[in-house]
Protein backbone atom coordinates (compact mmCIF):
# COMPACT_ATOMS: atom_id res chain seq x y z
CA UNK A 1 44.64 -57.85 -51.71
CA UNK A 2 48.31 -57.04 -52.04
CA UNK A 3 49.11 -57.29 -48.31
CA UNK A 4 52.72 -56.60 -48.19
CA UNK A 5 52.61 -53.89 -50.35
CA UNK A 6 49.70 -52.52 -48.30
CA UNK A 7 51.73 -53.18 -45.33
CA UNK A 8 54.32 -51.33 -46.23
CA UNK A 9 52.86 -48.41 -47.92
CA UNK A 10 50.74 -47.49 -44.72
CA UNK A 11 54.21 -48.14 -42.70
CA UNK A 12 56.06 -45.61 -45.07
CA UNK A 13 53.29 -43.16 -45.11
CA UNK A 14 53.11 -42.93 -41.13
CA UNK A 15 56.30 -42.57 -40.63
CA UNK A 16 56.53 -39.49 -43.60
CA UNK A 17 53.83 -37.44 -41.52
CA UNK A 18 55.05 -34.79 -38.81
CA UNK A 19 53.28 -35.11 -35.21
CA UNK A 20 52.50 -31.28 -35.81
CA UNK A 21 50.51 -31.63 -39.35
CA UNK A 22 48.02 -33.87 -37.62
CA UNK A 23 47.62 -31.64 -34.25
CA UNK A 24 49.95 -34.05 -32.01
CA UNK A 25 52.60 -32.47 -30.16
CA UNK A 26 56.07 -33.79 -30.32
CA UNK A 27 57.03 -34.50 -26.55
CA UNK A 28 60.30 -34.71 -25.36
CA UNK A 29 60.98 -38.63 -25.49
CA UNK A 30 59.92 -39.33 -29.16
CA UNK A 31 62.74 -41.18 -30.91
CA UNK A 32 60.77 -40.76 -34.22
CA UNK A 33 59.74 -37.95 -36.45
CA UNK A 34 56.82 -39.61 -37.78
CA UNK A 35 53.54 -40.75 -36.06
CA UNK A 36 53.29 -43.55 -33.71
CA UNK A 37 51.09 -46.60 -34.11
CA UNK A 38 48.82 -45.76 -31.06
CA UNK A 39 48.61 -41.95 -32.60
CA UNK A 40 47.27 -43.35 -36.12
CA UNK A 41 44.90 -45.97 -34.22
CA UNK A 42 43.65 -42.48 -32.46
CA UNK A 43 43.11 -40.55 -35.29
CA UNK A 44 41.37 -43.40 -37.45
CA UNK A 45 39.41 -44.89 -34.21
CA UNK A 46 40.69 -48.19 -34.89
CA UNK A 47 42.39 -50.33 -32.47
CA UNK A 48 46.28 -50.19 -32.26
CA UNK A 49 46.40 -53.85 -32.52
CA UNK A 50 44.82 -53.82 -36.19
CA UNK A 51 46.91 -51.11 -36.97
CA UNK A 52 50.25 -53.38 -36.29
CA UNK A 53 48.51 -56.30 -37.84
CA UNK A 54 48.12 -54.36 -40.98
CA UNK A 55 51.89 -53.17 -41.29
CA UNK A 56 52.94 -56.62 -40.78
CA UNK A 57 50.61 -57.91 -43.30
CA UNK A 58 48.54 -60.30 -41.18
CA UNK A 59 45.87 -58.49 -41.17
CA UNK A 60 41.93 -59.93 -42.65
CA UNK A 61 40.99 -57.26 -46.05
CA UNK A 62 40.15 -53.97 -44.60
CA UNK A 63 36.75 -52.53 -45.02
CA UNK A 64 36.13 -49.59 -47.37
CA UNK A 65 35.07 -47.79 -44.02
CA UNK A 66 38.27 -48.46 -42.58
CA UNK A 67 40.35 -47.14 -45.73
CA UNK A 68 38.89 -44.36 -45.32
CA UNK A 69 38.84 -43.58 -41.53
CA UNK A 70 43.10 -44.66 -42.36
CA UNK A 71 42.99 -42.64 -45.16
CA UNK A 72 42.01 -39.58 -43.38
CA UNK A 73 44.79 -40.03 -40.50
CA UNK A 74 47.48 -40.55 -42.87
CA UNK A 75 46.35 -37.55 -45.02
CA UNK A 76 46.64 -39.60 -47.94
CA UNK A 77 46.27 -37.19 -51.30
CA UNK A 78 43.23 -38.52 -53.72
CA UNK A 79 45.80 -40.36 -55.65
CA UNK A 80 47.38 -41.92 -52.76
CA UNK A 81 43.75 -42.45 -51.42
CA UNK A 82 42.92 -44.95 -54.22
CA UNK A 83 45.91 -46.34 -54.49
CA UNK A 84 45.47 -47.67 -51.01
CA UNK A 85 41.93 -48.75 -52.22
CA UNK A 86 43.67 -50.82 -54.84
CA UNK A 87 46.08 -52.54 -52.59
CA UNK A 88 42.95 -53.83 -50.12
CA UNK A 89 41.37 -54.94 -52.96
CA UNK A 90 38.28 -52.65 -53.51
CA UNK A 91 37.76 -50.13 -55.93
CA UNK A 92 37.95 -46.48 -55.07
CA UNK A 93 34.61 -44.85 -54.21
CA UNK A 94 32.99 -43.70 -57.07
CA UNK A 95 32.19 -40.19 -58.31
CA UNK A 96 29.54 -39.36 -55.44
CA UNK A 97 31.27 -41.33 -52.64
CA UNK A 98 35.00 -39.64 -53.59
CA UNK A 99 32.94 -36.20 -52.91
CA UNK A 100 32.25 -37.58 -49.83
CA UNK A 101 35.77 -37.98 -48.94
CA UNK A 102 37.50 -34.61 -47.59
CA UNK A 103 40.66 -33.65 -50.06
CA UNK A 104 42.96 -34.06 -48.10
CA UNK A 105 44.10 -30.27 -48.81
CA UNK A 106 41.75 -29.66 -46.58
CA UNK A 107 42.50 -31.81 -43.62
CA UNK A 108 45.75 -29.81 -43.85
CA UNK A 109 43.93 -26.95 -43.31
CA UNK A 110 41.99 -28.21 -40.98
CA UNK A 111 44.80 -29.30 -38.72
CA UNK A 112 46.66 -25.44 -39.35
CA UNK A 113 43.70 -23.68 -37.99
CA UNK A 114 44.37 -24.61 -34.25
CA UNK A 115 41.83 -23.60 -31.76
CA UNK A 116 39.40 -21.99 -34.46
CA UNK A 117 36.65 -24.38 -34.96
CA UNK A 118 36.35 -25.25 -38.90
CA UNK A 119 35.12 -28.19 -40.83
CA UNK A 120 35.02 -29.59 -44.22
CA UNK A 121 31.48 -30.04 -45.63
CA UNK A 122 30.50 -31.95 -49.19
CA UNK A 123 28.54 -29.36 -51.09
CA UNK A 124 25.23 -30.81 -49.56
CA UNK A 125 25.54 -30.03 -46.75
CA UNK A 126 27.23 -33.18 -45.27
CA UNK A 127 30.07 -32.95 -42.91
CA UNK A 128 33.18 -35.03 -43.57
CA UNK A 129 35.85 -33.86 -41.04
CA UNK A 130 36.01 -31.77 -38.25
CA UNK A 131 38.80 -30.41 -36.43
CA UNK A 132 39.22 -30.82 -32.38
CA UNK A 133 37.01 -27.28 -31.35
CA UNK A 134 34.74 -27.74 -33.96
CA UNK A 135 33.86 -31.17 -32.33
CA UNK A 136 33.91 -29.61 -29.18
CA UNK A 137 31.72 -26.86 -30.03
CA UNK A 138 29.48 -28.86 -32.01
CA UNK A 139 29.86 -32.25 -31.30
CA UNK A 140 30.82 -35.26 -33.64
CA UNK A 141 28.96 -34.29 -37.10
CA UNK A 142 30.34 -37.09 -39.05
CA UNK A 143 28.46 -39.71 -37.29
CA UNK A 144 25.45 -39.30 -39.03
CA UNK A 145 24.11 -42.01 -41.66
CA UNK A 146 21.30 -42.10 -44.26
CA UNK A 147 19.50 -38.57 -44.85
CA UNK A 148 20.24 -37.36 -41.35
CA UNK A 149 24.12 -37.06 -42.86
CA UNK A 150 22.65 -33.66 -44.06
CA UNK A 151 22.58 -30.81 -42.17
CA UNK A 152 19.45 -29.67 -43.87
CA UNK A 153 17.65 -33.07 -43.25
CA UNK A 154 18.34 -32.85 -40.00
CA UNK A 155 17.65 -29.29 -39.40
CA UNK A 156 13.69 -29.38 -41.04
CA UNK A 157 12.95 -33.12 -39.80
CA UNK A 158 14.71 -33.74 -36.33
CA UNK A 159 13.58 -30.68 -33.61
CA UNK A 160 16.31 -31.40 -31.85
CA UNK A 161 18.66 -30.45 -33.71
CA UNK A 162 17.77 -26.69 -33.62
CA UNK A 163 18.50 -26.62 -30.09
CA UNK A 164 21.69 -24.89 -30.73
CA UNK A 165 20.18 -21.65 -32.09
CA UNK A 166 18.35 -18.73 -31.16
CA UNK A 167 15.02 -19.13 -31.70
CA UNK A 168 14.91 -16.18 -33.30
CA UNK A 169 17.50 -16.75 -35.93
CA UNK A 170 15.49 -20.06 -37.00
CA UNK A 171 13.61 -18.69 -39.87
CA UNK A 172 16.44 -16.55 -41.28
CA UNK A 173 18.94 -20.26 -40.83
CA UNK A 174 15.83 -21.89 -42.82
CA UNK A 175 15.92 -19.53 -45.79
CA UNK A 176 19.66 -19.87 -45.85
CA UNK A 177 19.83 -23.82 -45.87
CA UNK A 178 16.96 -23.59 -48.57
CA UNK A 179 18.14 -21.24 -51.13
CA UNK A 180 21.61 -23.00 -50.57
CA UNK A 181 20.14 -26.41 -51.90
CA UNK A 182 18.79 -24.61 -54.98
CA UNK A 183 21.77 -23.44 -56.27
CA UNK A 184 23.20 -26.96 -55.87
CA UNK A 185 20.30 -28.26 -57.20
CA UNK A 186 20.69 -26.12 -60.37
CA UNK A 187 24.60 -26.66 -60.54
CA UNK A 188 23.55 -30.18 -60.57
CA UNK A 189 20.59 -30.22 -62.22
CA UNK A 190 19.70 -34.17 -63.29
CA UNK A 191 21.82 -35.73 -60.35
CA UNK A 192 19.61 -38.40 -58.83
CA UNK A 193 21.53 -38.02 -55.57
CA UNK A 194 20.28 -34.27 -55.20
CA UNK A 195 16.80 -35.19 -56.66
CA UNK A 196 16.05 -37.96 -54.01
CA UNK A 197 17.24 -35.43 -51.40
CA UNK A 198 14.89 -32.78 -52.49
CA UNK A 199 11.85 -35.35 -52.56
CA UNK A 200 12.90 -36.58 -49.38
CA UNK A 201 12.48 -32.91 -47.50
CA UNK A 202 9.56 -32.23 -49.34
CA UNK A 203 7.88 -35.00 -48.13
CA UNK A 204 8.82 -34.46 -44.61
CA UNK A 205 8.86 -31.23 -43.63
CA UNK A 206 5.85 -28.67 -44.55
CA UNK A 207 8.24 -25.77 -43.77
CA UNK A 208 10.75 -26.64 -46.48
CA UNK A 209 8.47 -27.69 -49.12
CA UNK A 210 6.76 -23.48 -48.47
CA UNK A 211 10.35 -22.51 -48.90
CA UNK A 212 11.70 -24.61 -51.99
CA UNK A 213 8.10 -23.37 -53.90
CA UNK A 214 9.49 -19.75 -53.60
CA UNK A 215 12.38 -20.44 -55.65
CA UNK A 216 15.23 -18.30 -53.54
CA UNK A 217 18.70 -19.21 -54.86
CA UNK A 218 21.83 -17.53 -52.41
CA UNK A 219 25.16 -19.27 -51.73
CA UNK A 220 26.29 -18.71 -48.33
CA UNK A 221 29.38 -17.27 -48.34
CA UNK A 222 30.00 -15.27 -45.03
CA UNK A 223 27.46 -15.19 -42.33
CA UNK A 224 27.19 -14.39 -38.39
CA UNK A 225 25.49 -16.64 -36.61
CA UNK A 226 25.11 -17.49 -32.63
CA UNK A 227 25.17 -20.93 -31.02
CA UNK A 228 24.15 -22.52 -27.95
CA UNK A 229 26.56 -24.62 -26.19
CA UNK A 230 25.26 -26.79 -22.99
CA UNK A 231 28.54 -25.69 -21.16
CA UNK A 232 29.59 -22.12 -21.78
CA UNK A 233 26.90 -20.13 -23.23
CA UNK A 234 26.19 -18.70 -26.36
CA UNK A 235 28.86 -17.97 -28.85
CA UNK A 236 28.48 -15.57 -31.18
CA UNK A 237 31.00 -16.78 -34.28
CA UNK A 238 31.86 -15.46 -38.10
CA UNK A 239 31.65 -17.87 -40.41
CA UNK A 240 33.92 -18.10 -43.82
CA UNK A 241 33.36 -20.70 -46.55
CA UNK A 242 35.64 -21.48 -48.53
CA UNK A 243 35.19 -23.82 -51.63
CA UNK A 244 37.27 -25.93 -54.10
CA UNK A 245 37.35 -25.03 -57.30
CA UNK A 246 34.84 -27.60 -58.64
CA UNK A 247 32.16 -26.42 -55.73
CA UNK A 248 31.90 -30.07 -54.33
CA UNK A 249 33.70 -29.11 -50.82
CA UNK A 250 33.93 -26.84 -48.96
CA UNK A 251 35.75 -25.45 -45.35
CA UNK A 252 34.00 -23.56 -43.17
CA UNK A 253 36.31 -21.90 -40.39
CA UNK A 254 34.25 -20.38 -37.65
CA UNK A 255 35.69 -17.29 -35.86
CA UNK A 256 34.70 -15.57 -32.53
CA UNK A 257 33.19 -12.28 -32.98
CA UNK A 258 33.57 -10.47 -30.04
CA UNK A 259 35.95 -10.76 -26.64
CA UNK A 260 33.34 -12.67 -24.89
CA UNK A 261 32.79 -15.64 -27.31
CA UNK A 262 36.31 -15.93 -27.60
CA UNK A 263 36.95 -16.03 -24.06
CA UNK A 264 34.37 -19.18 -24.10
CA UNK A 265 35.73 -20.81 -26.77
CA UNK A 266 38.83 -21.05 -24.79
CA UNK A 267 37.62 -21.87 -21.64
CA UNK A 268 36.00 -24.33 -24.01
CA UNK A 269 38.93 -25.81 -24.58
CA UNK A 270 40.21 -26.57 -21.24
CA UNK A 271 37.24 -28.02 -20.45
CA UNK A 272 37.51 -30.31 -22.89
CA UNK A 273 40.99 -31.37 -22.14
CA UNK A 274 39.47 -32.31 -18.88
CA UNK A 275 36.66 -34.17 -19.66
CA UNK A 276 39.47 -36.27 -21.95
CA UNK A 277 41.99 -37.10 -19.13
């Protein structure tokens, strides 16, 4: 572990990043144009005092976990990325984990779309960043470990986690998520990862292992859908996806579709400033 160069690269690398890229207002008393301690703490859920102890390089060797949580706050590109890896002493994550990791093209993104919810998604299905009204729409997605990381898992194994639609738009949401995972699973056809998924659902869930033996293949693309949220109501959203060029990631901003979801997503909004302070 090369702690003073680590030190210093994470000190040089806050202070090159723009309150604004990262969602933070300015405020009138900040002597600084780069990020704060406290505000890079925030955004990688660390404490403020490990943060310090890391730019002075007194800090005990950083967890892969924690890389990446400081990783993501500092928008770190994929070659910055693992060249912080290498300076804690760890190799980057390999092929599947860096897929896991959102590009950090997309956390720009992410942080430019404002108060439309949007999120950045591995090509599974598994959600690796979120921006501020996505997690207030949706809650924190990113928590998840193990299979329940998937969206699909989740959605064909755990009841409660169709709560948030129509009943009505279930089946049509099951034949989507479905014929998704079959064009992944013939884009990567062999890929252990996507095998032991597959084997997984069909061993769990009746429903999906009727749907995978009709052999539907559809991308989603662009889709309407309506969800359920415990405070305002229903919200009735567009959704756009958006992938990188080698289909492992991609962002999907969701937009309100008429006045009256919009009107909810902002009130939204306020509420959740509110439950915060």
């Amino acid at each position: 572990m090369e702690r003073e160069q680590l030190a210093d690269f994470l000190r040089r690398r806050r202070e090159a990043i723009r309150p604004a890229e990262v969602g933070i207002g300015d405020g009138p008393r900040r002597r600084t144009a780069g990020l704060r301690r406290e505000e890079v703490a925030m955004l990688a859920g660390m404490s403020v005092d490990y943060v310090v102890r890391l730019e002075q390089g007194r800090s005990s060797q950083p967890s892969a976990q924690l890389l990446t949580a400081l990783a993501r706050a500092l928008r770190l590109s994929d070659d910055e990325r693992a060249h912080l890896f290498h300076l804690a002493g760890h190799q980057p994550p390999p092929a599947d984990g860096v897929a896991r990791l959102a590009r950090s093209g997309l956390l720009r993104m992410l942080d430019l779309l404002g108060d439309n919810p949007a999120m950045v998604l591995s090509d599974l299905g598994e959600v690796l960043a979120q921006n501020r009204m996505s997690r207030l729409m949706a809650g924190d997605l990113t928590r998840f470990t193990g299979d329940d990381r998937y969206m699909i898992y989740r959605w064909f194994t755990d009841p409660a986690s169709r709560g948030v639609r129509p009943e009505a738009e279930a089946a049509h949401h099951s034949r989507q998520l479905v014929a998704d995972l079959r064009a992944v699973a013939g884009r990567r056809a062999g890929d252990p990862v996507v095998e032991r998924l597959v084997a997984r659902l069909e061993a769990d869930s009746d429903e999906f292992r009727a749907l995978w033996s009709e052999h539907e293949v559809a991308v989603r693309r662009m889709d309407r859908k309506t969800l359920t949220h415990p405070r305002v109501g229903d919200l009735v959203m567009d959704c756009e996806t958006l992938v990188t060029p080698d289909l492992g990631q991609e962002l999907l901003v969701l937009t309100p579709a008429d006045t009256e979801t919009r009107e909810r997503l902002a009130l939204l909004a306020v509420l959740g400033v509110e439950e915060f302070a």
